[in-house]
N, C-alpha and C. Protein backbone atom coordinates (compact mmCIF):
# COMPACT_ATOMS: atom_id res chain seq x y z
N UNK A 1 222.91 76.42 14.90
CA UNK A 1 223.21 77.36 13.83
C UNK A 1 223.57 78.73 14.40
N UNK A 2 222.66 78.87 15.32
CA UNK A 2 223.10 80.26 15.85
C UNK A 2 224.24 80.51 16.81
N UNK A 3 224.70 79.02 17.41
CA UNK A 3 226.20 79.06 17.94
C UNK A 3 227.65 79.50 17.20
N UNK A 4 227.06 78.97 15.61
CA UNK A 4 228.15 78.71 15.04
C UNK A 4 228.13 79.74 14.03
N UNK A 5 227.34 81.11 14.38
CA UNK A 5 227.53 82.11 13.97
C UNK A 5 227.79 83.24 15.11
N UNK A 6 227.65 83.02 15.96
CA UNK A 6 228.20 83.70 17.17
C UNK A 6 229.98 83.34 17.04
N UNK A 7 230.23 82.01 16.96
CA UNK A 7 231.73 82.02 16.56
C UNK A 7 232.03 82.63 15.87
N UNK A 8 231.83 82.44 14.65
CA UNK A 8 232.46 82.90 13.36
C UNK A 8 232.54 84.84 13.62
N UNK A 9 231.77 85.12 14.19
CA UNK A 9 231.85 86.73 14.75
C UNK A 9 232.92 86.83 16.01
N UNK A 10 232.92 86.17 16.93
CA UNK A 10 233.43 86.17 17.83
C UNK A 10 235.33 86.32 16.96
N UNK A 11 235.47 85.29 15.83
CA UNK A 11 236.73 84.94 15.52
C UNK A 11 236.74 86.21 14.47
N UNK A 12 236.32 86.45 13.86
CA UNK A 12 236.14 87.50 13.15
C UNK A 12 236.81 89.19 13.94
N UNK A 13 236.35 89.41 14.74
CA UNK A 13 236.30 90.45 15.75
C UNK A 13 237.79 89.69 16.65
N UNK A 14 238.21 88.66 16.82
CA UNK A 14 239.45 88.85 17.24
C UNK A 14 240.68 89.09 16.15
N UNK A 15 240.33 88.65 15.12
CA UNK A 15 241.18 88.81 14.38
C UNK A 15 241.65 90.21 13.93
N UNK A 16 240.09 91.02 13.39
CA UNK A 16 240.53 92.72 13.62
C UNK A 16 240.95 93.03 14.36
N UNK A 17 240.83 92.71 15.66
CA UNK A 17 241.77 93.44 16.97
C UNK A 17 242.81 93.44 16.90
N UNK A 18 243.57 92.12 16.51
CA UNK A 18 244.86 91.70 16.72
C UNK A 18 245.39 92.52 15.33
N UNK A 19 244.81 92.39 14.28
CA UNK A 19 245.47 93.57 12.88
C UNK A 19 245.54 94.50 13.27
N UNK A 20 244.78 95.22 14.68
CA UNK A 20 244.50 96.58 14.28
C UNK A 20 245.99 96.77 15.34
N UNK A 21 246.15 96.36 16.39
CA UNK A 21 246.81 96.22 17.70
C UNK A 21 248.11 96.20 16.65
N UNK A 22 248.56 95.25 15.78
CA UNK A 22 249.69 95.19 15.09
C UNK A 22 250.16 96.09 14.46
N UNK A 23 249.13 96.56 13.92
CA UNK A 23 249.42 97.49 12.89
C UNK A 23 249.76 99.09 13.70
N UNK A 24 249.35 98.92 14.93
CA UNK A 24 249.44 100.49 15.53
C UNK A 24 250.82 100.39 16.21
N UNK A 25 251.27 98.73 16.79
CA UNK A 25 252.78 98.45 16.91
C UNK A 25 253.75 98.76 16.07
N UNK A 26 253.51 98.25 14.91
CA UNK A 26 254.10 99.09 13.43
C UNK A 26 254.23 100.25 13.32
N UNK A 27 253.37 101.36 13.58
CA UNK A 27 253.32 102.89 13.14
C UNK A 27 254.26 103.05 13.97
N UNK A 28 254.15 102.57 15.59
CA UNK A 28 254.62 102.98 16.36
C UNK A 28 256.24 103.39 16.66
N UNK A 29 256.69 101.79 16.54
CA UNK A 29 258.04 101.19 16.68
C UNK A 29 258.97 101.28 15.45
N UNK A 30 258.27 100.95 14.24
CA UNK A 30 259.13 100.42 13.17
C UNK A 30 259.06 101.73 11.70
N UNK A 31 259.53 101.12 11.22
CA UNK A 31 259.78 102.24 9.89
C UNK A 31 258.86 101.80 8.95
N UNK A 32 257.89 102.86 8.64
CA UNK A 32 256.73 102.46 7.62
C UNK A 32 256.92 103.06 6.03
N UNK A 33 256.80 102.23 5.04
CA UNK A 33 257.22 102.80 3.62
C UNK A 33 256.63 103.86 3.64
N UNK A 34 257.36 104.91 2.74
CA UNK A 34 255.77 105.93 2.50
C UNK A 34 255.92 105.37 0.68
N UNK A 35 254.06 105.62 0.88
CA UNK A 35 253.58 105.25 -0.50
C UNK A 35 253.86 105.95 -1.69
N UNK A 36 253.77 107.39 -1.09
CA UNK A 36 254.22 108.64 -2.23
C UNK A 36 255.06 109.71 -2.48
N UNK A 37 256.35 109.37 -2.78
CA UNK A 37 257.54 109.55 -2.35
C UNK A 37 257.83 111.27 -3.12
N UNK A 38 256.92 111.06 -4.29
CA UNK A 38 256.84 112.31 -5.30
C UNK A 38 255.88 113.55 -4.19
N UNK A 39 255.38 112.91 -3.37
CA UNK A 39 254.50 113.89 -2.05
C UNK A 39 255.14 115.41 -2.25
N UNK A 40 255.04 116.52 -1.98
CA UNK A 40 255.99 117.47 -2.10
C UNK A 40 256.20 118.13 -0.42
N UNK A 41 255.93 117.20 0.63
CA UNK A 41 256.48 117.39 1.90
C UNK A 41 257.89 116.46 1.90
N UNK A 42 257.01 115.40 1.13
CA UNK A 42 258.48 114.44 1.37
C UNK A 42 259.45 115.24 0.21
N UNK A 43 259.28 115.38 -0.64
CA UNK A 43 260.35 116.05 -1.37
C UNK A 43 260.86 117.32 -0.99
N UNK A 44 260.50 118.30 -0.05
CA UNK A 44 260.62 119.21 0.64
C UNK A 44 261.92 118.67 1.71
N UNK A 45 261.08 117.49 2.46
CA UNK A 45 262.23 116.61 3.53
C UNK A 45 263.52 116.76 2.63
N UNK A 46 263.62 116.19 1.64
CA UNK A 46 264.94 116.04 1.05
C UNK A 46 265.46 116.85 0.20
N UNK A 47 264.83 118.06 -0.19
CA UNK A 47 265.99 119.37 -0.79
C UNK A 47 266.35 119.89 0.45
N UNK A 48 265.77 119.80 1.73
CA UNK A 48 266.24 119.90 3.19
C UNK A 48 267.46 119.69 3.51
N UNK A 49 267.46 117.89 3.45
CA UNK A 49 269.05 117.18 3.11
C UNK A 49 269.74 117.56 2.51
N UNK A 50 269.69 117.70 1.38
CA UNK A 50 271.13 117.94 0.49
C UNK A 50 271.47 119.25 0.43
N UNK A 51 270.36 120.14 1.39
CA UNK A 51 270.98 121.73 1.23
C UNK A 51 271.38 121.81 3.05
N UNK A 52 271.23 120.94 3.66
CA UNK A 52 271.97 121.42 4.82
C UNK A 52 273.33 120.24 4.77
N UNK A 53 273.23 119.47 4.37
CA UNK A 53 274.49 118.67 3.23
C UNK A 53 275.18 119.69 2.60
N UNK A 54 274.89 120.24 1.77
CA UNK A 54 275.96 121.40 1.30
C UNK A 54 276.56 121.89 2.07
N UNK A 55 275.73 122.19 3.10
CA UNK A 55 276.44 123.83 3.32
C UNK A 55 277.26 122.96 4.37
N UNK A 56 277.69 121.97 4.83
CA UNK A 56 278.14 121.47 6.19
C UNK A 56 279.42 121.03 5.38
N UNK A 57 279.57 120.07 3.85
CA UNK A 57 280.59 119.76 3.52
C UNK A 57 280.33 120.18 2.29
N UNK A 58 279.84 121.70 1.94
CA UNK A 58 280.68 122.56 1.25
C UNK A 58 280.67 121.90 -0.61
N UNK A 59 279.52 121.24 -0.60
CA UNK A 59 279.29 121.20 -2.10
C UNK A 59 278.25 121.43 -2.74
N UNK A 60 278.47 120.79 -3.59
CA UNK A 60 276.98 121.50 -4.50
C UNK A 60 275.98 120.27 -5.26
N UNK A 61 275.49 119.33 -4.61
CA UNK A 61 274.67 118.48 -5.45
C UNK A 61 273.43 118.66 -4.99
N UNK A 62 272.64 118.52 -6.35
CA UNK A 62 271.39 118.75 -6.71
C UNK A 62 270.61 117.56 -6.66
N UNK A 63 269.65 117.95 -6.07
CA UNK A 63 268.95 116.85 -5.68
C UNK A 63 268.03 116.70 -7.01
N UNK A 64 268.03 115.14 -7.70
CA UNK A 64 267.11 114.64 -8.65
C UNK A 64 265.61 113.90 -8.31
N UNK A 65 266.20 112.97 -7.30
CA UNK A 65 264.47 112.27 -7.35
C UNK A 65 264.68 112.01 -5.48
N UNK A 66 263.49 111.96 -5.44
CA UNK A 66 263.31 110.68 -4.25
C UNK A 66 263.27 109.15 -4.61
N UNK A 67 264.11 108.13 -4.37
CA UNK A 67 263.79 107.21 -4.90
C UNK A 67 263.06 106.11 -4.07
N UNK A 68 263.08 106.31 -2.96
CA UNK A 68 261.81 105.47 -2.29
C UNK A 68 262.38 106.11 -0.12
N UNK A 69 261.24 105.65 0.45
CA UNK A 69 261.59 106.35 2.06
C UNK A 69 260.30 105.97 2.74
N UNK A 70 261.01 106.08 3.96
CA UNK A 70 260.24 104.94 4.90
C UNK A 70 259.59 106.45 6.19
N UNK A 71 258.74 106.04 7.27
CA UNK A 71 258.83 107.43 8.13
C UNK A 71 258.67 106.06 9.43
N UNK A 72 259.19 106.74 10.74
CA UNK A 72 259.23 106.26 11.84
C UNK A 72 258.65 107.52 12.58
N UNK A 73 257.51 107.04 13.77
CA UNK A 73 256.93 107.57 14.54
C UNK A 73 257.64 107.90 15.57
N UNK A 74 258.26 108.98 15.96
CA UNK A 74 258.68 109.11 17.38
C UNK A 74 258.14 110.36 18.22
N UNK A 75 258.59 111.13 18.93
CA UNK A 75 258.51 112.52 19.12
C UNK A 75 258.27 113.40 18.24
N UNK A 76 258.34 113.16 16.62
CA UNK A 76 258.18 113.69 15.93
C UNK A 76 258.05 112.49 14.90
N UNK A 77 258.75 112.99 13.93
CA UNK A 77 258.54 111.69 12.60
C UNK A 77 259.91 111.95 11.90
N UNK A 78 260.70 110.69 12.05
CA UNK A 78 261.83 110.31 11.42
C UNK A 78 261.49 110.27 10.01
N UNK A 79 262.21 110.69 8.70
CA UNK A 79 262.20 109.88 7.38
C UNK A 79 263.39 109.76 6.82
N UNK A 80 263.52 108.60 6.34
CA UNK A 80 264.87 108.05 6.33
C UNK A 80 264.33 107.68 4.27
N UNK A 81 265.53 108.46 3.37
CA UNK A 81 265.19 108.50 2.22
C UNK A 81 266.05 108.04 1.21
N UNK A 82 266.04 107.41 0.28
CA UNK A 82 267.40 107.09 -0.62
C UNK A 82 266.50 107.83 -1.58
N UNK A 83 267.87 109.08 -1.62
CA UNK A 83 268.09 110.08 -2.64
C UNK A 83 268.69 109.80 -4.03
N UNK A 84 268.65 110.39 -5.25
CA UNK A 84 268.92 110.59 -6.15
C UNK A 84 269.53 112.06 -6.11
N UNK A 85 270.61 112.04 -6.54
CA UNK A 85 271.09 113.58 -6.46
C UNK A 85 272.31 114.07 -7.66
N UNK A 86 272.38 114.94 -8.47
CA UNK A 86 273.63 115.19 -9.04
C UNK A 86 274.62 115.88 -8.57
N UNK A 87 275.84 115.75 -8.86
CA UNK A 87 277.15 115.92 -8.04
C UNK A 87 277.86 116.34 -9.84
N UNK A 88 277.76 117.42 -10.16
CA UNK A 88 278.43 117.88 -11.54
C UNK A 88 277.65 116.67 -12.76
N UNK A 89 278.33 116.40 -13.36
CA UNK A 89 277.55 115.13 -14.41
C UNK A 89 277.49 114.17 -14.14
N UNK A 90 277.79 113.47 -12.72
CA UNK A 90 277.47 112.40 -12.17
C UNK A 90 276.37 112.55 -11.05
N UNK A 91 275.96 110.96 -11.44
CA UNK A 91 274.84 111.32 -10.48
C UNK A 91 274.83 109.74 -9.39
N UNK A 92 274.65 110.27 -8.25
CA UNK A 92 275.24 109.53 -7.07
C UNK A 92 273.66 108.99 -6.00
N UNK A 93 273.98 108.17 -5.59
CA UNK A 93 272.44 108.05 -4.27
C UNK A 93 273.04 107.87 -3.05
N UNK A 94 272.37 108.40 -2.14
CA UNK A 94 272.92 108.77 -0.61
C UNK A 94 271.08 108.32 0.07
N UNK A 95 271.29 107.65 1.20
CA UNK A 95 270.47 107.69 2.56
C UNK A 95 270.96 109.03 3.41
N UNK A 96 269.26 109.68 3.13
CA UNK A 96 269.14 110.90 4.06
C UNK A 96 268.38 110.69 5.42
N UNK A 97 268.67 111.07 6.63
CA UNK A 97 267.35 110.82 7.52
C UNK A 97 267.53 112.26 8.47
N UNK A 98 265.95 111.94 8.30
CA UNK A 98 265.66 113.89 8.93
C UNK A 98 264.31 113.39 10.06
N UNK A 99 264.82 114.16 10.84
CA UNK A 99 264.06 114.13 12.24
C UNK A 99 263.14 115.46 11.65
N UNK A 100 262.10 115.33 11.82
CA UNK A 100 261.11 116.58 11.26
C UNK A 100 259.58 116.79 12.83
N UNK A 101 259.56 118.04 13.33
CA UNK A 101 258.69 118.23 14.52
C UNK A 101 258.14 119.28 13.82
N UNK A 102 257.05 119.70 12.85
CA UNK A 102 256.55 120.75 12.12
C UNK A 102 255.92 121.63 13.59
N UNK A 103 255.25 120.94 14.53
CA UNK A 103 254.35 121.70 15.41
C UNK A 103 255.65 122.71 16.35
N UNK A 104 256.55 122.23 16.55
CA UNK A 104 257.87 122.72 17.54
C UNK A 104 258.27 123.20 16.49
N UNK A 105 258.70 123.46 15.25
CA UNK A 105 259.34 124.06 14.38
C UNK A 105 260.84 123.49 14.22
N UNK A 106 260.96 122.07 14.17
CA UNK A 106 262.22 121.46 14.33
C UNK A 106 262.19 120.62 13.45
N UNK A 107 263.24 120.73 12.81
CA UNK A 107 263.74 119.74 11.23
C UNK A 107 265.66 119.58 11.67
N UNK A 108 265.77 118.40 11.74
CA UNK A 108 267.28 118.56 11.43
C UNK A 108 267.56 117.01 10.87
N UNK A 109 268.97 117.58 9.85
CA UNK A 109 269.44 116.17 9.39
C UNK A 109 270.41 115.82 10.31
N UNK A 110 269.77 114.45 10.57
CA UNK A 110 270.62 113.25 11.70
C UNK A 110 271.37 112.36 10.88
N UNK A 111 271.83 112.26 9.17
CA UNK A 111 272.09 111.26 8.67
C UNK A 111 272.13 111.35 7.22
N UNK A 112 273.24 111.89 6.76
CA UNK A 112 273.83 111.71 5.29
C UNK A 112 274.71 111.02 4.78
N UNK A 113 274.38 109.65 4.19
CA UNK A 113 275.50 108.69 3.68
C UNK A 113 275.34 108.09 2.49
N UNK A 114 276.41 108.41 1.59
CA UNK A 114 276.66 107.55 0.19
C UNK A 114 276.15 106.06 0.18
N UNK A 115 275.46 106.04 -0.95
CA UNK A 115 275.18 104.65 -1.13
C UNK A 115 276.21 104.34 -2.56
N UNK A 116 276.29 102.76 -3.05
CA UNK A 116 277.27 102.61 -3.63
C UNK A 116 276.26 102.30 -4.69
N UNK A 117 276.90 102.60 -5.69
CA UNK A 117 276.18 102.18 -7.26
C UNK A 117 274.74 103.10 -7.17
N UNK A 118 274.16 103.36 -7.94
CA UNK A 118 273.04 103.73 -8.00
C UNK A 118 271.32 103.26 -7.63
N UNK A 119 270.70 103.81 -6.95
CA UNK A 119 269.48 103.71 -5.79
C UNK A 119 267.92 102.94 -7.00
């Protein structure tokens, strides 16, 4: 009895390891949803976008929502966002991605592109 609760711990305790090991591969490497897109850093990230978007090609759309965005761990923290934005009475969705280093004082957009049909 007491072998076969030494297993069941033993398997137990590998299995957290291996979630935990995965999951820190994940933060690490890959692009993680963010949960709360209404956040007002993340929404900060993206009146970011569409106002250094303006001023580069010189228009004027207003940013409406965040509609969902992922963050990647690097040197800093990538977030890559499908925007909601108005463009006069139409309203259009674009993938934004912004390299953001708050501690270095470095934000720049690496990535503004139209998406087709609405986000």
């Amino acid at each position: 009895m007491r072998l076969l609760i030494l297993a069941a711990a033993a398997v137990l305790l590998l299995l957290q390891v291996s979630a935990a090991g995965a999951a820190r591969r994940e933060l690490i490497n890959g692009w993680n949803p963010i949960k709360d897109v209404s956040d007002p850093y993340v929404v900060n990230i993206a009146k970011f976008a569409v106002q250094i978007h303006n001023d580069k090609a010189k228009t004027g759309l207003v940013l409406e929502k965040v509609v969902r965005g992922e963050t990647q761990v690097v040197s800093g923290t990538n977030y890559r966002l499908v925007i909601q934005v108005k463009d006069g009475a139409e309203t259009k969705s674009y993938e934004a991605i912004v390299f953001d280093k708050p501690w270095d004082y470095v934000r720049r957009l690496t990535s503004f592109k139209p998406l087709l049909g609405n986000a």
